[in-house]
C-alpha atoms as a PDB file:
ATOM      1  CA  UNK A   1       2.434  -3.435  28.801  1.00  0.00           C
ATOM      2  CA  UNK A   2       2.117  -3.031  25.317  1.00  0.00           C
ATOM      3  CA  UNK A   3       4.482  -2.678  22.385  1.00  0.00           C
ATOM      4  CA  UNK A   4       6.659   0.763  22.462  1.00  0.00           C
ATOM      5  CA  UNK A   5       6.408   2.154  18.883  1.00  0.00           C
ATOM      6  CA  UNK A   6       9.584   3.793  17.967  1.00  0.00           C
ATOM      7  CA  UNK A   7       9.017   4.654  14.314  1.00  0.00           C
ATOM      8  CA  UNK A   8       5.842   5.924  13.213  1.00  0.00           C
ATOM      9  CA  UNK A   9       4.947   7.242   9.511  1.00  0.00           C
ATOM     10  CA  UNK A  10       1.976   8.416   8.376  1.00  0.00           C
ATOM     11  CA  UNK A  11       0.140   6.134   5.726  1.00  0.00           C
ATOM     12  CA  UNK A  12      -3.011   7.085   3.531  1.00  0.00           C
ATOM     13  CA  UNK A  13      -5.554   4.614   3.332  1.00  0.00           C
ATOM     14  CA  UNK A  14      -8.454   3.813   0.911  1.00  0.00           C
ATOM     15  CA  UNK A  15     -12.122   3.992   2.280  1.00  0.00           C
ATOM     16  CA  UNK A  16     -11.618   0.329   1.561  1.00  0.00           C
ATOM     17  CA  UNK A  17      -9.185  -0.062   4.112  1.00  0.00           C
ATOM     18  CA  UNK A  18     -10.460   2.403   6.407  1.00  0.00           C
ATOM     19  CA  UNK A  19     -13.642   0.421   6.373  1.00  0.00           C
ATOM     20  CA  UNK A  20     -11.361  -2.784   7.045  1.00  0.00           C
ATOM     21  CA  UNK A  21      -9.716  -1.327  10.101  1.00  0.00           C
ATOM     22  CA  UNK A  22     -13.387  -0.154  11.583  1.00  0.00           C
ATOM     23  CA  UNK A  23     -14.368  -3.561  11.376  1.00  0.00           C
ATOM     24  CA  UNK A  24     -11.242  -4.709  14.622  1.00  0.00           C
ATOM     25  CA  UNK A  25     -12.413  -6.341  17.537  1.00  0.00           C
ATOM     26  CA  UNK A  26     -10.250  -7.578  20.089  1.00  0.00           C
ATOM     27  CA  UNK A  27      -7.008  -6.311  18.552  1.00  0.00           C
ATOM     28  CA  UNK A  28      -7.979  -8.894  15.211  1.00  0.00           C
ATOM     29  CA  UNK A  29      -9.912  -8.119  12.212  1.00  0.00           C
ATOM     30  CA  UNK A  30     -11.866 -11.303  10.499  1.00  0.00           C
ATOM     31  CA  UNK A  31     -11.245 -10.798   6.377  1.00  0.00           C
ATOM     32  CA  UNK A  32     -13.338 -14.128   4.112  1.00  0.00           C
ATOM     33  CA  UNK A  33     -13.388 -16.184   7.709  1.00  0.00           C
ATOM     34  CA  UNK A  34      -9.988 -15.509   8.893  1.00  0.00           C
ATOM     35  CA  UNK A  35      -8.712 -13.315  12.203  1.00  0.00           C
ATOM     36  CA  UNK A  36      -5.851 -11.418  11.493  1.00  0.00           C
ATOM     37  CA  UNK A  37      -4.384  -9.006  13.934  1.00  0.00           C
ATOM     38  CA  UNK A  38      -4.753  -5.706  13.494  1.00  0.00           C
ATOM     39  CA  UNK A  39      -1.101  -4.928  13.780  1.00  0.00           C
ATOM     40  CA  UNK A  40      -0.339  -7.304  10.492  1.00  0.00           C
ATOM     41  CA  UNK A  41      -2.906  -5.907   8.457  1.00  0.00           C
ATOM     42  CA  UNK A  42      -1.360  -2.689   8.858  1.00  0.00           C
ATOM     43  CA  UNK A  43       1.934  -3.429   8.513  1.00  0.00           C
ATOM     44  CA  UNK A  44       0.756  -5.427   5.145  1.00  0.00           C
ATOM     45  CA  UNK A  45      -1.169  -2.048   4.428  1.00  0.00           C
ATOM     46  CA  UNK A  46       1.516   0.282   4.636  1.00  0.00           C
ATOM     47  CA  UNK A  47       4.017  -2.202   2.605  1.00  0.00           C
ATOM     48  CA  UNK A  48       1.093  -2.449  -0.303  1.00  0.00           C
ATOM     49  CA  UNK A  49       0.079   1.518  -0.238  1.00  0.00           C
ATOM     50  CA  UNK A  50       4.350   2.164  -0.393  1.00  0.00           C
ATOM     51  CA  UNK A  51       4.555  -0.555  -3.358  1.00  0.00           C
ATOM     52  CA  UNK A  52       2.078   0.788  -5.119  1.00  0.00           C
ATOM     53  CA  UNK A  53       3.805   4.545  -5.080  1.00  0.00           C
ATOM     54  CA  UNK A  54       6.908   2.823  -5.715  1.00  0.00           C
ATOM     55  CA  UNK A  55       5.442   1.557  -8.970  1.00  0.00           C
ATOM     56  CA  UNK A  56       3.785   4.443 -10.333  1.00  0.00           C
ATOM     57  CA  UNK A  57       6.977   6.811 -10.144  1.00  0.00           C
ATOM     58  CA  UNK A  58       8.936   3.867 -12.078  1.00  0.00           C
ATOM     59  CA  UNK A  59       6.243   4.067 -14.637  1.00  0.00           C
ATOM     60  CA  UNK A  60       5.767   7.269 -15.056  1.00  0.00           C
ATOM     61  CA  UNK A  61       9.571   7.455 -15.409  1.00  0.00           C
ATOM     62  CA  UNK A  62       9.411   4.935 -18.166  1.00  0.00           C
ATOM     63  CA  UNK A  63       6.840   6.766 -19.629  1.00  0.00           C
ATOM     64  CA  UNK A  64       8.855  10.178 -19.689  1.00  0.00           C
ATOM     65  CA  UNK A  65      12.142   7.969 -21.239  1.00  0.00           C
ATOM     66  CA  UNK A  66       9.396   6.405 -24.161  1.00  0.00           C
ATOM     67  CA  UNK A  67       8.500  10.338 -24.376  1.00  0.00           C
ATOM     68  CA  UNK A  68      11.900  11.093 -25.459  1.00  0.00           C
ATOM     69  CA  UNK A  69      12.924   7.841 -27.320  1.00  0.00           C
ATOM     70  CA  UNK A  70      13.621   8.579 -30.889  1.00  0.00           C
ATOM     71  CA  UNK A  71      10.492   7.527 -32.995  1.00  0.00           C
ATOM     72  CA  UNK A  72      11.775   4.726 -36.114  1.00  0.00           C
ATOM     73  CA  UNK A  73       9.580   5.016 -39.059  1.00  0.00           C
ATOM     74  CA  UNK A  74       8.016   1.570 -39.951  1.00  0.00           C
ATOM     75  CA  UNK A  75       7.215   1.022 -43.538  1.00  0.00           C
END
């Protein structure tokens, strides 16, 4: 019997990655010569695609605190 998943959350994926995923056989997806299983390279997806929203909201939030940074004249 297989694994019971008891959390799930929904993850969007690049075409990239999409086209990754469509490549598993056997539970294992080959990536430059290497099998990995399929359950790693989502897990590895979903950490990377959470990351990466992570990052641009602490961006843009240093973005909007440069926004309203008092400007110094430079001679």
């Amino acid at each position: 019997m297989g694994d019971k998943v008891t959390d799930t959350k929904v993850v969007e994926l690049s075409d990239e990655d999409k086209a990754l995923l469509a490549t598993a056989k056997d539970g294992k997806i080959e990536y430059k010569g290497k099998k990995f299983a399929v359950a790693d390279v989502v897990s590895s997806m979903e950490y990377l695609t959470n990351a990466r929203a992570q990052l641009q909201t602490e961006v843009q939030q240093l973005k909007d605190a440069a926004g309203k940074a008092p400007v110094k004249d430079t001679p």
